[in-house]
PDB file of N, CA and C in Angstrom:
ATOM      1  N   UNK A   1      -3.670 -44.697 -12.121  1.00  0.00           N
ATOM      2  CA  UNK A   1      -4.712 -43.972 -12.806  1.00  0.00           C
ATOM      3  C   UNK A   1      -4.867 -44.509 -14.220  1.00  0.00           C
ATOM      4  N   UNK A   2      -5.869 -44.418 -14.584  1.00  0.00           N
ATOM      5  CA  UNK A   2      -6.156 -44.789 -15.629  1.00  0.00           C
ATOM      6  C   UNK A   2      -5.594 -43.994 -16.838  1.00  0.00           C
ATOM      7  N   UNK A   3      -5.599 -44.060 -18.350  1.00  0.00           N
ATOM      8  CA  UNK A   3      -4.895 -43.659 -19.303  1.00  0.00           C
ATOM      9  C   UNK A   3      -5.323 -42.145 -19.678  1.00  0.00           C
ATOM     10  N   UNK A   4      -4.973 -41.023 -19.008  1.00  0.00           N
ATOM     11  CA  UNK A   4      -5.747 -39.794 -18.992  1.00  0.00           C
ATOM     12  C   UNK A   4      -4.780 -38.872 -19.286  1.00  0.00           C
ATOM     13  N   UNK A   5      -4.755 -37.930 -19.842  1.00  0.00           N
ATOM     14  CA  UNK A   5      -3.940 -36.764 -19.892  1.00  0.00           C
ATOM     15  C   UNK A   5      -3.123 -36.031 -19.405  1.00  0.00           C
ATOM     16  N   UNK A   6      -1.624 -35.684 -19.411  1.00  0.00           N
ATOM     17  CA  UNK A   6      -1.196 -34.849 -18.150  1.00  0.00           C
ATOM     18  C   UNK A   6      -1.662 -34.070 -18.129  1.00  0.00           C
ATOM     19  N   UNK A   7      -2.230 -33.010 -18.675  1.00  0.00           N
ATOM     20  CA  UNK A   7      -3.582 -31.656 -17.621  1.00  0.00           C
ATOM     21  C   UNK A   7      -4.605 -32.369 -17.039  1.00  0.00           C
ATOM     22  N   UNK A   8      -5.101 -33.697 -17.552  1.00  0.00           N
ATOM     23  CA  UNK A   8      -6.650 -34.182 -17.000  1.00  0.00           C
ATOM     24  C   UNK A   8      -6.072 -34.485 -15.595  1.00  0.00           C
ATOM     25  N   UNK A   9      -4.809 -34.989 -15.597  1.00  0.00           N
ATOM     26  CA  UNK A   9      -4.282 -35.339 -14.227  1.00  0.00           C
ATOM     27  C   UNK A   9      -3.712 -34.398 -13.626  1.00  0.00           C
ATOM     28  N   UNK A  10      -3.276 -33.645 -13.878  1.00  0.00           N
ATOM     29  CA  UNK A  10      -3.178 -32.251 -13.007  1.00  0.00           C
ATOM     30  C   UNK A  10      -3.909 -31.609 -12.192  1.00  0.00           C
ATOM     31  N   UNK A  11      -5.051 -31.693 -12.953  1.00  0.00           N
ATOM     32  CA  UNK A  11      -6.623 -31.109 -12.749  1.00  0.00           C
ATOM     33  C   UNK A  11      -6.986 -31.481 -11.479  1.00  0.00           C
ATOM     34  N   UNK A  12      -6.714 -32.737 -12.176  1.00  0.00           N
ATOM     35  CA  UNK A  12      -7.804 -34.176 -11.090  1.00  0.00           C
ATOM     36  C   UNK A  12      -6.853 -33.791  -9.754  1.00  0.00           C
ATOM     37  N   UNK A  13      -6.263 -34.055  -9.466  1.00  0.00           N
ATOM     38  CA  UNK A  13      -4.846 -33.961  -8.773  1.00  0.00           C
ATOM     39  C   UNK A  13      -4.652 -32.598  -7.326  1.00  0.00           C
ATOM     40  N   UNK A  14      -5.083 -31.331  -8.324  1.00  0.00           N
ATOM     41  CA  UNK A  14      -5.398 -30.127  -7.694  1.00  0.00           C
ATOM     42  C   UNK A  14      -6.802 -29.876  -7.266  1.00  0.00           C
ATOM     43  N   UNK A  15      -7.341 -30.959  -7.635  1.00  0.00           N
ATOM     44  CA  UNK A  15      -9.238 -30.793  -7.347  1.00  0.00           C
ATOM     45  C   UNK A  15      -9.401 -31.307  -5.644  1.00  0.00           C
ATOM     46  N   UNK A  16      -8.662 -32.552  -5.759  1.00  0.00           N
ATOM     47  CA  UNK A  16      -8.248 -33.682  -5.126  1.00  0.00           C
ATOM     48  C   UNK A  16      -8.055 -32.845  -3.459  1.00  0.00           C
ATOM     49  N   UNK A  17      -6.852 -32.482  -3.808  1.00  0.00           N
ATOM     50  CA  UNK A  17      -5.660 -31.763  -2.627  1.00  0.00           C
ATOM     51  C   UNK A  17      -6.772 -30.595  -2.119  1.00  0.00           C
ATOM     52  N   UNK A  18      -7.440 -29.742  -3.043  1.00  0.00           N
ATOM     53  CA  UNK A  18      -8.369 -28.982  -2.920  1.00  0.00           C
ATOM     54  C   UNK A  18      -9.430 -29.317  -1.725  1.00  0.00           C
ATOM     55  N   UNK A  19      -9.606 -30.368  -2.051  1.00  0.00           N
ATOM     56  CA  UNK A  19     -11.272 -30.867  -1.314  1.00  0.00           C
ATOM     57  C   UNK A  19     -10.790 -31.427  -0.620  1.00  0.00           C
ATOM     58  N   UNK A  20      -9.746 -32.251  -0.057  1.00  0.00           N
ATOM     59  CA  UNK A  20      -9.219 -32.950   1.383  1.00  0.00           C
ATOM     60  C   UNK A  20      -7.993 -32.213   1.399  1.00  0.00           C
ATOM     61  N   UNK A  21      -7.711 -31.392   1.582  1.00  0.00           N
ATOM     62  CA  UNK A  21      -6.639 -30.884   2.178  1.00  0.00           C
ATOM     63  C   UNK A  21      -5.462 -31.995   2.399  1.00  0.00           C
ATOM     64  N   UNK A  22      -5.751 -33.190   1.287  1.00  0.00           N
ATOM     65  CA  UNK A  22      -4.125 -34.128   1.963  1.00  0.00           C
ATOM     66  C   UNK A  22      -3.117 -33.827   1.457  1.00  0.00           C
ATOM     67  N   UNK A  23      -2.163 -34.417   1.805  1.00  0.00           N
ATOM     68  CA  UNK A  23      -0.483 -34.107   1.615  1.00  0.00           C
ATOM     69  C   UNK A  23      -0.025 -34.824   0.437  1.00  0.00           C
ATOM     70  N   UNK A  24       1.117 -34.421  -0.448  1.00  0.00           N
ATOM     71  CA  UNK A  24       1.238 -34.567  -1.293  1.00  0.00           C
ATOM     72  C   UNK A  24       1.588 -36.360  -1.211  1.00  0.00           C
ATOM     73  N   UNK A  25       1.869 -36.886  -0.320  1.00  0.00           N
ATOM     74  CA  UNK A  25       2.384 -37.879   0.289  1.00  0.00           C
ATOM     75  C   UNK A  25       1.011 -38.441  -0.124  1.00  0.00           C
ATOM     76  N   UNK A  26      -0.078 -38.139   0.714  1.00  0.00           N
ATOM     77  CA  UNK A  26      -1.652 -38.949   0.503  1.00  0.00           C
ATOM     78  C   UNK A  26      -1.872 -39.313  -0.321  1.00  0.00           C
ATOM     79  N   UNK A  27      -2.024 -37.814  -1.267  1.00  0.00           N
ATOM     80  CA  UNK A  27      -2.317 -37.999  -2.823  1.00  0.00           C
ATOM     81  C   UNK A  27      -1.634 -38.692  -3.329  1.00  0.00           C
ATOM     82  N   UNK A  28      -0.619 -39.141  -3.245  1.00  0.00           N
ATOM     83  CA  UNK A  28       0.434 -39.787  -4.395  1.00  0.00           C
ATOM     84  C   UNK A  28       0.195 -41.562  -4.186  1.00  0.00           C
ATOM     85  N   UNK A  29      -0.138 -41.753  -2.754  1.00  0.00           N
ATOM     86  CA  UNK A  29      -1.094 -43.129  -2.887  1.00  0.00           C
ATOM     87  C   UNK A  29      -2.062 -43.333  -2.868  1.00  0.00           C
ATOM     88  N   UNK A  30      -3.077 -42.157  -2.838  1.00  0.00           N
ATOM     89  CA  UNK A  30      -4.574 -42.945  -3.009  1.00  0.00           C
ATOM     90  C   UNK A  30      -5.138 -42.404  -4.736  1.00  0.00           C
ATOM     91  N   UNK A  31      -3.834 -42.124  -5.453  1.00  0.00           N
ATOM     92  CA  UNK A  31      -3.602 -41.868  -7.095  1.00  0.00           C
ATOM     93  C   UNK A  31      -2.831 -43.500  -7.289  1.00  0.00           C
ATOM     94  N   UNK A  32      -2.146 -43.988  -6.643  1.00  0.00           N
ATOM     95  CA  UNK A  32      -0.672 -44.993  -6.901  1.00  0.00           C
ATOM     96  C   UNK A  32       0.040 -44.019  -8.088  1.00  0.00           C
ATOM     97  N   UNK A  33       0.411 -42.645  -7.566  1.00  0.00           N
ATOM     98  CA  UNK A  33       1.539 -42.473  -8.933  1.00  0.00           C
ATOM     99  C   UNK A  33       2.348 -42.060  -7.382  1.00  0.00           C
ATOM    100  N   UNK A  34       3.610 -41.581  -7.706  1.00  0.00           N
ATOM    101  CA  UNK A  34       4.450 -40.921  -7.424  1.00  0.00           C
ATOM    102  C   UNK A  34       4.796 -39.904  -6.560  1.00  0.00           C
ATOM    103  N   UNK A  35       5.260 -39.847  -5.680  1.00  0.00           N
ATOM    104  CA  UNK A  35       5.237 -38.037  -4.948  1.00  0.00           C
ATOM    105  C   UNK A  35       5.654 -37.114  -5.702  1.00  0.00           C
ATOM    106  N   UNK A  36       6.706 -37.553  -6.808  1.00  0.00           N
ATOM    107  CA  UNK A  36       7.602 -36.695  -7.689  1.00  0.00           C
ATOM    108  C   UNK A  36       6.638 -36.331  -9.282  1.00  0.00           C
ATOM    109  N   UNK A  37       5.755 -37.292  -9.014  1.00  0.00           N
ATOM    110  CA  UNK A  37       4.896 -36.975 -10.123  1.00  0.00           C
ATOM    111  C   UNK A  37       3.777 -35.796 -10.009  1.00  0.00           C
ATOM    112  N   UNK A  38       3.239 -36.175  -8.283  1.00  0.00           N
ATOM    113  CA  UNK A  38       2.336 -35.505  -7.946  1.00  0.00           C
ATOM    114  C   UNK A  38       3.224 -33.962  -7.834  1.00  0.00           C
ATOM    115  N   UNK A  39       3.720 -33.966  -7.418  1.00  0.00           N
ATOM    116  CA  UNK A  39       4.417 -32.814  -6.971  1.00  0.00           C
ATOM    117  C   UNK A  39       5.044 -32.182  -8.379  1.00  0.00           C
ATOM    118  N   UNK A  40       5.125 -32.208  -9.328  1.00  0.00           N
ATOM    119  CA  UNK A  40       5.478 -31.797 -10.678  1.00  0.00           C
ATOM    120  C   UNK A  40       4.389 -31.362 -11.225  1.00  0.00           C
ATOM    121  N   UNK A  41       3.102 -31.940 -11.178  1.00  0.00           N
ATOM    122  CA  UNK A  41       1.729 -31.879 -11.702  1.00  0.00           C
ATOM    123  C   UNK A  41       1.316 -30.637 -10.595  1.00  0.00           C
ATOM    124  N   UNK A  42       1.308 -30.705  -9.814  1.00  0.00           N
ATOM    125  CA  UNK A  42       1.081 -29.348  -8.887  1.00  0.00           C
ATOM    126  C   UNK A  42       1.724 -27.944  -9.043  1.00  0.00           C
ATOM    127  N   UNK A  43       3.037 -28.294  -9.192  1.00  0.00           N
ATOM    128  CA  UNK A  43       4.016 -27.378  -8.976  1.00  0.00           C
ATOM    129  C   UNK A  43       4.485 -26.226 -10.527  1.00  0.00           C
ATOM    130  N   UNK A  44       4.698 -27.408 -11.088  1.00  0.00           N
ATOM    131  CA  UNK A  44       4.803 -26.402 -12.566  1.00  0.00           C
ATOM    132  C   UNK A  44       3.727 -26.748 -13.747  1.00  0.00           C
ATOM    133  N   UNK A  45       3.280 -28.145 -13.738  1.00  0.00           N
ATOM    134  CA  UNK A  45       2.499 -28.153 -14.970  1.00  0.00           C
ATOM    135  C   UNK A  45       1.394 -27.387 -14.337  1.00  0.00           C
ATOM    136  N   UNK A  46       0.506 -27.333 -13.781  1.00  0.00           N
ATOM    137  CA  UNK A  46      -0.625 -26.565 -13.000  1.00  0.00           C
ATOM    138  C   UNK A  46      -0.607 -25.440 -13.311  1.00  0.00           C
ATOM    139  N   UNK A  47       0.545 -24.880 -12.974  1.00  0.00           N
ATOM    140  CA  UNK A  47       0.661 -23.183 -13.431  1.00  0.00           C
ATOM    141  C   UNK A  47       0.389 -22.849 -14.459  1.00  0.00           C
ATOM    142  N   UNK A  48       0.662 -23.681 -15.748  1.00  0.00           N
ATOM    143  CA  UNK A  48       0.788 -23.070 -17.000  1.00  0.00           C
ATOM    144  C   UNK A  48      -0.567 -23.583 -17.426  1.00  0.00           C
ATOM    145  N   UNK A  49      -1.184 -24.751 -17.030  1.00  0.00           N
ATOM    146  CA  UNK A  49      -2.512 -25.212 -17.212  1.00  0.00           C
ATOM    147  C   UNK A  49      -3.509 -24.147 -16.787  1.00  0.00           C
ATOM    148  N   UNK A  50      -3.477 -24.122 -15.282  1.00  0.00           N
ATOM    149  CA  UNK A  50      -4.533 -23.390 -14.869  1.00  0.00           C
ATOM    150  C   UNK A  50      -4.243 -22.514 -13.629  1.00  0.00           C
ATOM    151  N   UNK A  51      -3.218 -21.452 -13.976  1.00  0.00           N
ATOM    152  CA  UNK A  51      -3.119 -20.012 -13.201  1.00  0.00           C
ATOM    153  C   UNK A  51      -4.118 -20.177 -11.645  1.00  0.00           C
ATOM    154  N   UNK A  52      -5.336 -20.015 -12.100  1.00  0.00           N
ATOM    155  CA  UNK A  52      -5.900 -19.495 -11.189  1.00  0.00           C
ATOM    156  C   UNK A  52      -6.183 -20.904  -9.845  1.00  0.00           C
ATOM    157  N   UNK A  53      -6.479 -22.213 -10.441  1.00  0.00           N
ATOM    158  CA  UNK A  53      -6.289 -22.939  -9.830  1.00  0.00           C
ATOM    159  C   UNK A  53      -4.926 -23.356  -8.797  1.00  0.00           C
ATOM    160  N   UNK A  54      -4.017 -23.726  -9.671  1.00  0.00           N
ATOM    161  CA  UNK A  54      -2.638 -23.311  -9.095  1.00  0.00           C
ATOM    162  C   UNK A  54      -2.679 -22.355  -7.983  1.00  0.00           C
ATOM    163  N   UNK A  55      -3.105 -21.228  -7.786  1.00  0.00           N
ATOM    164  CA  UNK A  55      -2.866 -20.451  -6.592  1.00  0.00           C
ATOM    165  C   UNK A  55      -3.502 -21.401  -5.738  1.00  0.00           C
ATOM    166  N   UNK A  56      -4.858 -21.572  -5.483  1.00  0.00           N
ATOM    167  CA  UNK A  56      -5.408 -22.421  -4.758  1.00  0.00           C
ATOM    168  C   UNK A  56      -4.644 -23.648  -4.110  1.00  0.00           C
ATOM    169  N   UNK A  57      -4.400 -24.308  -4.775  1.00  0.00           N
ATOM    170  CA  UNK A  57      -2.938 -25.576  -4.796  1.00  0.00           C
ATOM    171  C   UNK A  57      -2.059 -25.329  -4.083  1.00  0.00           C
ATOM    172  N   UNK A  58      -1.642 -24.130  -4.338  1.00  0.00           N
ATOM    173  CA  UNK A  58      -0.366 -23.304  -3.699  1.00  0.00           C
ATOM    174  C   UNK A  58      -0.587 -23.164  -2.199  1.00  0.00           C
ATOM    175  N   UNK A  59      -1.953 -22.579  -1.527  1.00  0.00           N
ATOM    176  CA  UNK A  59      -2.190 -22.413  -0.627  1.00  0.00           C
ATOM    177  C   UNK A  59      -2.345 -23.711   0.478  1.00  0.00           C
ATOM    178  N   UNK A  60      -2.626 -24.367  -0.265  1.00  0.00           N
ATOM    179  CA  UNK A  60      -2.867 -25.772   0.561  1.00  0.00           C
ATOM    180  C   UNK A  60      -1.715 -26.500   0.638  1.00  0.00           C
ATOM    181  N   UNK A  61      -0.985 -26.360  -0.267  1.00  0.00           N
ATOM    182  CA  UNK A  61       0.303 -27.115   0.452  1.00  0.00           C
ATOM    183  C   UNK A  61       1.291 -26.378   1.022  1.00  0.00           C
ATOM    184  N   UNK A  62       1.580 -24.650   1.107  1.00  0.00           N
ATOM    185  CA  UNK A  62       2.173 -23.956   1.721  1.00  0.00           C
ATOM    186  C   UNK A  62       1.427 -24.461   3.382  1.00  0.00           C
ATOM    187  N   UNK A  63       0.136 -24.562   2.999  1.00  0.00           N
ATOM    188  CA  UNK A  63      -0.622 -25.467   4.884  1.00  0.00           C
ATOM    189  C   UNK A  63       0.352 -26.256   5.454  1.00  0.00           C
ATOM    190  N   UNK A  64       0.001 -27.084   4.397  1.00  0.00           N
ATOM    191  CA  UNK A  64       0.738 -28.210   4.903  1.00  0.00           C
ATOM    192  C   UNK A  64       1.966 -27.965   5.288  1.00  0.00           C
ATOM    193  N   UNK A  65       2.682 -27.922   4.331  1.00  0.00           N
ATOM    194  CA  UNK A  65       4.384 -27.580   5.007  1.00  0.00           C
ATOM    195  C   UNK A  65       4.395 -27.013   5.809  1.00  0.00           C
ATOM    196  N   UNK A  66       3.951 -25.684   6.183  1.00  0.00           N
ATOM    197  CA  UNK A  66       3.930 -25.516   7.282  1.00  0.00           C
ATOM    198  C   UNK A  66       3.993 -25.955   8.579  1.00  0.00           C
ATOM    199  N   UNK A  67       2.520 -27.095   8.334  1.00  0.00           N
ATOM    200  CA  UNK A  67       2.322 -27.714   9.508  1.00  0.00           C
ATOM    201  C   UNK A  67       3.248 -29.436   9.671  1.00  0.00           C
ATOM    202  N   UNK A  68       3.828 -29.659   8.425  1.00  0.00           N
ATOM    203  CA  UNK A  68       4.742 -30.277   8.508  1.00  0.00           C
ATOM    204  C   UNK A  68       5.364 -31.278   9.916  1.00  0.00           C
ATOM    205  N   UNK A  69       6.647 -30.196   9.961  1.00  0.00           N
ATOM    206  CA  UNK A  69       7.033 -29.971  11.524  1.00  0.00           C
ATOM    207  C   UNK A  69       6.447 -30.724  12.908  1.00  0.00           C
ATOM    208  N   UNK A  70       4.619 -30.812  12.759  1.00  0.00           N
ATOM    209  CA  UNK A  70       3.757 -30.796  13.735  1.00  0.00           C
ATOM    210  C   UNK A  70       3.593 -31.915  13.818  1.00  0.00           C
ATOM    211  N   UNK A  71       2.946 -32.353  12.254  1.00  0.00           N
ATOM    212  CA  UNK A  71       2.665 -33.774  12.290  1.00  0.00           C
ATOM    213  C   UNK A  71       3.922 -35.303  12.641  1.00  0.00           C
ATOM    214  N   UNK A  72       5.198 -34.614  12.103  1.00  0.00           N
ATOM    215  CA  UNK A  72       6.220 -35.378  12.273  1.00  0.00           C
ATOM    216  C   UNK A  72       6.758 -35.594  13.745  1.00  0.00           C
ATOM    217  N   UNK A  73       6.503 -34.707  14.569  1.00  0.00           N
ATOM    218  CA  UNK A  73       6.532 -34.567  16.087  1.00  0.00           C
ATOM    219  C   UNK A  73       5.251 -35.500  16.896  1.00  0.00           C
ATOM    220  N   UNK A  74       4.246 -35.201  16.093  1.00  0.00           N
ATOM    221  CA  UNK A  74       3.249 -36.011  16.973  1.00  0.00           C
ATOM    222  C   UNK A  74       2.846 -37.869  16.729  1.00  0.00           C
ATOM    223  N   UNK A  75       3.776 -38.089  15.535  1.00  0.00           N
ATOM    224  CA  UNK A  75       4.303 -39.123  14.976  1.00  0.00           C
ATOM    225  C   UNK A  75       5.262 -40.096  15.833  1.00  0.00           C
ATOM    226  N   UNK A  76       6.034 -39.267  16.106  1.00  0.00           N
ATOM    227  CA  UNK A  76       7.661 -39.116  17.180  1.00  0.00           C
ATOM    228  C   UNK A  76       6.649 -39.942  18.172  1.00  0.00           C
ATOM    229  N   UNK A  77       5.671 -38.890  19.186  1.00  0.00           N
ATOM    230  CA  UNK A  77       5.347 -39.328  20.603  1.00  0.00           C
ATOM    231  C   UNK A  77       4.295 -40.200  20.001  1.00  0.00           C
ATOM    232  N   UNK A  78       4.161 -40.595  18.886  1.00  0.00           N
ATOM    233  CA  UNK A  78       2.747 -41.843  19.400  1.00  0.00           C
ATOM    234  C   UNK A  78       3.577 -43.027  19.144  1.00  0.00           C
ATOM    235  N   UNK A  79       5.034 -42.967  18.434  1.00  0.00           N
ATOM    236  CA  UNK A  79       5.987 -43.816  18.590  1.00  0.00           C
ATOM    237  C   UNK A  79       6.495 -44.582  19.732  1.00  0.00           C
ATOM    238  N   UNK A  80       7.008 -43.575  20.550  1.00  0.00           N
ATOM    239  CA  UNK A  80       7.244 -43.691  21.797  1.00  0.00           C
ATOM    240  C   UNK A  80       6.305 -44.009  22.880  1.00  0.00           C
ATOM    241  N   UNK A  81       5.088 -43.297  22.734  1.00  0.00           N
ATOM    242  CA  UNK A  81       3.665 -43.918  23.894  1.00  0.00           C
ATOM    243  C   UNK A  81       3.836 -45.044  23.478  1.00  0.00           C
ATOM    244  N   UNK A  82       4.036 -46.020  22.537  1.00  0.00           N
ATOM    245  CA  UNK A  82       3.254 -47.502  22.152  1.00  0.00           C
ATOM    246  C   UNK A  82       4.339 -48.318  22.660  1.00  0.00           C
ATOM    247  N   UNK A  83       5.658 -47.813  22.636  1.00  0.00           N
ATOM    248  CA  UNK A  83       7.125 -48.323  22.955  1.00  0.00           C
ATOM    249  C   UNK A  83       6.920 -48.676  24.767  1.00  0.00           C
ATOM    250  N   UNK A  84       5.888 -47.594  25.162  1.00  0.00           N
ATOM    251  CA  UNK A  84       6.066 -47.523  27.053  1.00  0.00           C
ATOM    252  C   UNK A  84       5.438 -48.926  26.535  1.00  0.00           C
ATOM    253  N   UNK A  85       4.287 -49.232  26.291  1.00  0.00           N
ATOM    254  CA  UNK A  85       2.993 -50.256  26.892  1.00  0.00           C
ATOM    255  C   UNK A  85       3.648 -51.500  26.350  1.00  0.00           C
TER     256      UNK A  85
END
């Protein structure tokens, strides 16, 4: 990213995750920063930036984790289908 602010990137960051629902994993390469960055910028700077956004944030990656589990399983068998052929 270019030379921007840690709230401008927070922002950007939670706008981001907001409007594609991707994983913190996504975001952190189609930004090139960090998972540990992204995930810091979400997690606590966000809160104190912008409360109300932050909840929003919150909700979308409580999704995700959630669905976690799902995606890593269906990962597993497209592993294995490509292994038969």
């Amino acid at each position: 990213m270019k030379r921007i602010s840690i709230e401008e990137r927070a922002v950007k960051l939670a706008h981001y995750i907001i409007d594609s629902k991707d994983t913190v994993r996504g975001t952190a390469k189609k930004f090139g920063i960090s998972k540990s960055t992204v995930h810091k910028d979400l997690s606590q700077r966000l809160e104190k930036i912008n409360p109300a956004l932050f909840i929003e944030v919150r909700e979308v990656l409580d999704e995700n984790k959630a669905e976690r589990h799902i995606r890593g399983g269906m990962a597993t068998k497209l592993k294995y289908e490509k292994m038969k052929i």
